[in-house]
N, C-alpha and C. Protein backbone atom coordinates (compact mmCIF):
# COMPACT_ATOMS: atom_id res chain seq x y z
N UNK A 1 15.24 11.51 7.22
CA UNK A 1 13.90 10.96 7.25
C UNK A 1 13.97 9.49 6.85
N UNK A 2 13.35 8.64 7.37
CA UNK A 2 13.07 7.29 7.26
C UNK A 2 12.30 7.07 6.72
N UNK A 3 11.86 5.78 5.70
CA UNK A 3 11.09 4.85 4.93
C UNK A 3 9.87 5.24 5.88
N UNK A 4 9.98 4.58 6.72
CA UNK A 4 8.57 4.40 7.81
C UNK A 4 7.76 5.96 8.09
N UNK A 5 8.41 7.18 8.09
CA UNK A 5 7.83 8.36 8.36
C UNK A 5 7.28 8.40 6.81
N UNK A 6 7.43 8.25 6.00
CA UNK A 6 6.33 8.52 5.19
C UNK A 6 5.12 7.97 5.10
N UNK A 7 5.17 6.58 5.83
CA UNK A 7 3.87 5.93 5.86
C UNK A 7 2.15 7.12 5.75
N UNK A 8 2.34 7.23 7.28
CA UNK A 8 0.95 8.16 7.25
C UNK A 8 0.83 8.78 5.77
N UNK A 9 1.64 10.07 5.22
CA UNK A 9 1.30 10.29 4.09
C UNK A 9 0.90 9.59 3.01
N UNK A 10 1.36 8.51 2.96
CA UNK A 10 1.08 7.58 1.52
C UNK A 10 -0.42 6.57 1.80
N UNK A 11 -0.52 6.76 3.36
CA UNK A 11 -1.81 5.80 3.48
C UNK A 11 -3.06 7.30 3.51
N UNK A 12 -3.09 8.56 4.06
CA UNK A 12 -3.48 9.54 3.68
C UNK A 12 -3.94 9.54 1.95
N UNK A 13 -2.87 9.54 1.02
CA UNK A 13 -2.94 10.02 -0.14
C UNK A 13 -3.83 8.58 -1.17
N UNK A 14 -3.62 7.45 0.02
CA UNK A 14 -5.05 6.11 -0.59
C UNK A 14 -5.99 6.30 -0.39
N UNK A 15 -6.08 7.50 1.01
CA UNK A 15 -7.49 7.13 1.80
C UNK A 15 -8.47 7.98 0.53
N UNK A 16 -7.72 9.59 0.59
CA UNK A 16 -8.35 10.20 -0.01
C UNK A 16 -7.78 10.79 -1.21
N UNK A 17 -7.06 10.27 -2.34
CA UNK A 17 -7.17 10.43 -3.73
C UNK A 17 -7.30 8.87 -4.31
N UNK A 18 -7.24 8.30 -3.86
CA UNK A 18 -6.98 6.83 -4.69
C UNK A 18 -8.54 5.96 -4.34
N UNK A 19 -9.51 6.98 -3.30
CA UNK A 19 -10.49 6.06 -2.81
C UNK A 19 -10.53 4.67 -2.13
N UNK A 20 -9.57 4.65 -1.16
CA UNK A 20 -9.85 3.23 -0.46
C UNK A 20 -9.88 3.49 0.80
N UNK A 21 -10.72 2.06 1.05
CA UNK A 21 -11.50 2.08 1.88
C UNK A 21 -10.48 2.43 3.48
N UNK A 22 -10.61 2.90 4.34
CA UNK A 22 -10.06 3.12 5.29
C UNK A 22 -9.44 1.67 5.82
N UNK A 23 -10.17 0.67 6.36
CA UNK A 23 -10.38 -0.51 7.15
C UNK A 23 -9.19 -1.47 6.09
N UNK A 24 -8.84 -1.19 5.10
CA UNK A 24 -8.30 -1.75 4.03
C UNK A 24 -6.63 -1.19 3.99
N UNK A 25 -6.28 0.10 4.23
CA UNK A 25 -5.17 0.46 4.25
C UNK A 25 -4.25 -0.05 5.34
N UNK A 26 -2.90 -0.39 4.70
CA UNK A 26 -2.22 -0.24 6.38
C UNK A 26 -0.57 -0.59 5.63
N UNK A 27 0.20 -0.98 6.07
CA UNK A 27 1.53 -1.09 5.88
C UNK A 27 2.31 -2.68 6.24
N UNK A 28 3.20 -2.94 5.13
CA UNK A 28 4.31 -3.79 5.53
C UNK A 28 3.36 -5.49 5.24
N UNK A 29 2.99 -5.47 4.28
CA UNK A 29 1.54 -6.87 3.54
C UNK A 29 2.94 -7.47 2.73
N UNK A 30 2.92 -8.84 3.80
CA UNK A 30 4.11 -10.43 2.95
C UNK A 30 2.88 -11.21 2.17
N UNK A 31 3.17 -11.00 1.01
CA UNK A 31 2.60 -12.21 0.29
C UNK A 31 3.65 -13.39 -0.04
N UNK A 32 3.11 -14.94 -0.07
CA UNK A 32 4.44 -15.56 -0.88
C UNK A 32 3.35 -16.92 -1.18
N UNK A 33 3.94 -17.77 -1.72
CA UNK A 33 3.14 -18.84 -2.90
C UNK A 33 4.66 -19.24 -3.80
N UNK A 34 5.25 -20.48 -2.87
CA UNK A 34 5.98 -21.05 -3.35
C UNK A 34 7.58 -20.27 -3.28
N UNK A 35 7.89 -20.19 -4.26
CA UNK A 35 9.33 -19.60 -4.14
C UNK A 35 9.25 -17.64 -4.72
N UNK A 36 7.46 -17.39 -5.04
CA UNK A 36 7.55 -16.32 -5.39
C UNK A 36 7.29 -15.85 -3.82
N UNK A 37 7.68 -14.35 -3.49
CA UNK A 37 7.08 -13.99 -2.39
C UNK A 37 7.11 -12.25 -3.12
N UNK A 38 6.64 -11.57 -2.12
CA UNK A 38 6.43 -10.06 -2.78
C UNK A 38 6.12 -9.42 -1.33
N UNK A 39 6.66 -7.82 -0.99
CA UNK A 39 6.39 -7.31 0.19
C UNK A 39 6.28 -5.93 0.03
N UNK A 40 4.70 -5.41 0.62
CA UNK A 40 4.68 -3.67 0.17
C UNK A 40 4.97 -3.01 1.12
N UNK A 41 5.13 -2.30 0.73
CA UNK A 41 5.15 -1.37 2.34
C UNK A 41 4.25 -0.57 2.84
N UNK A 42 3.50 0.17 1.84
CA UNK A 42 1.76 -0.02 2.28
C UNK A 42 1.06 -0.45 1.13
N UNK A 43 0.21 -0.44 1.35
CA UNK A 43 -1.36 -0.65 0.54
C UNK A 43 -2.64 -0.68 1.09
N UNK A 44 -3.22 -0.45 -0.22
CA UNK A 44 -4.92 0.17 -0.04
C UNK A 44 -5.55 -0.87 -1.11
N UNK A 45 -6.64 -1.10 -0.38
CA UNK A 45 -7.96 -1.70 -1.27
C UNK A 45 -8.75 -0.65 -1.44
N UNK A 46 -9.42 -0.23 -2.52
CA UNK A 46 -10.09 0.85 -3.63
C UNK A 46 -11.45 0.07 -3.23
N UNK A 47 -12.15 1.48 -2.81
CA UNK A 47 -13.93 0.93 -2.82
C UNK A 47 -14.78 0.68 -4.75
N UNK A 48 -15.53 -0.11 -4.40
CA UNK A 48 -16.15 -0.89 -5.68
C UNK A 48 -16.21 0.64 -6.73
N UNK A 49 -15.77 0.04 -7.69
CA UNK A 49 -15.72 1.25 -8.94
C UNK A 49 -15.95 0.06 -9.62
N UNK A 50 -17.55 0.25 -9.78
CA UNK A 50 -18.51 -0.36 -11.39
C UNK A 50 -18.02 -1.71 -11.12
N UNK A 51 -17.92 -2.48 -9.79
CA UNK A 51 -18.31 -3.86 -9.45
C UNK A 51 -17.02 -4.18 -9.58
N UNK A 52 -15.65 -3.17 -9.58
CA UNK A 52 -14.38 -3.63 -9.50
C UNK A 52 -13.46 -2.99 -8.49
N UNK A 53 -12.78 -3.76 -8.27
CA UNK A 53 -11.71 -2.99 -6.53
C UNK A 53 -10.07 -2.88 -7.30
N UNK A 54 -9.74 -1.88 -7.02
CA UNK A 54 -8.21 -2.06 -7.28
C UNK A 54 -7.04 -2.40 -6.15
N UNK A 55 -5.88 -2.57 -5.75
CA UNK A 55 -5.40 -3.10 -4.81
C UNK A 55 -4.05 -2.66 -5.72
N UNK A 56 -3.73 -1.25 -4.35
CA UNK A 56 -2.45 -0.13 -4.63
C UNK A 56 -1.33 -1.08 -4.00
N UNK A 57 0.00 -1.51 -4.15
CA UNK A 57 1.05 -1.90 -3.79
C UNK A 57 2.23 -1.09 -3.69
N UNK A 58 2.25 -0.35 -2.33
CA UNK A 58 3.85 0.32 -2.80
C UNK A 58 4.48 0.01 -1.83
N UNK A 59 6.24 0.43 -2.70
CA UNK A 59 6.88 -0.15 -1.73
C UNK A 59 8.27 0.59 -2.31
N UNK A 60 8.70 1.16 -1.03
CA UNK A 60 9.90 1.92 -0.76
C UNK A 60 11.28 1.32 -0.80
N UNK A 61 12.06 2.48 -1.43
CA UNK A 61 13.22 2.05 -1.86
C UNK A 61 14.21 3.30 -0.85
N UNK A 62 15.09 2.39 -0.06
CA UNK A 62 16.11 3.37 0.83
C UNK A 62 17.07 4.12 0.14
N UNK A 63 17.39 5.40 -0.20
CA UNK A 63 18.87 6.01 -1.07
C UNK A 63 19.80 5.66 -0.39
N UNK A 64 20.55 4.64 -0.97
CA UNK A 64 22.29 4.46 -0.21
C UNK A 64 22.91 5.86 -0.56
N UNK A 65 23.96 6.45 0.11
CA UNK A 65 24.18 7.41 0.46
C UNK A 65 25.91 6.97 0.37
């Protein structure tokens, strides 16, 4: 099994335990700002909880073998 076949499940398990918003989930988000950069492999934006959003970052690690 591959990194990438888990996707659906982990954007599944934002949609509906973590509460975010559908339109918000998706996979493979490059951030960078200078010499920092950072890359998830999916993430979810969280609908407003008491005028605050959370923003899930994960990101998969391959088992060398």
């Amino acid at each position: 099994m591959h990194e990438k076949d888990l996707y659906p499940a982990v954007q599944n398990f934002l949609k509906t335990q973590k509460n975010c918003l559908a339109e918000y989930v998706g996979s493979e988000l490059s951030l960078k700002r200078g010499k920092t950069s950072l890359r998830a492999d999916v993430f979810g934006i969280s609908k407003s909880n008491e005028g605050e959003k959370t923003i899930y970052l994960c990101e998969g690690k391959k088992e060398l073998n």
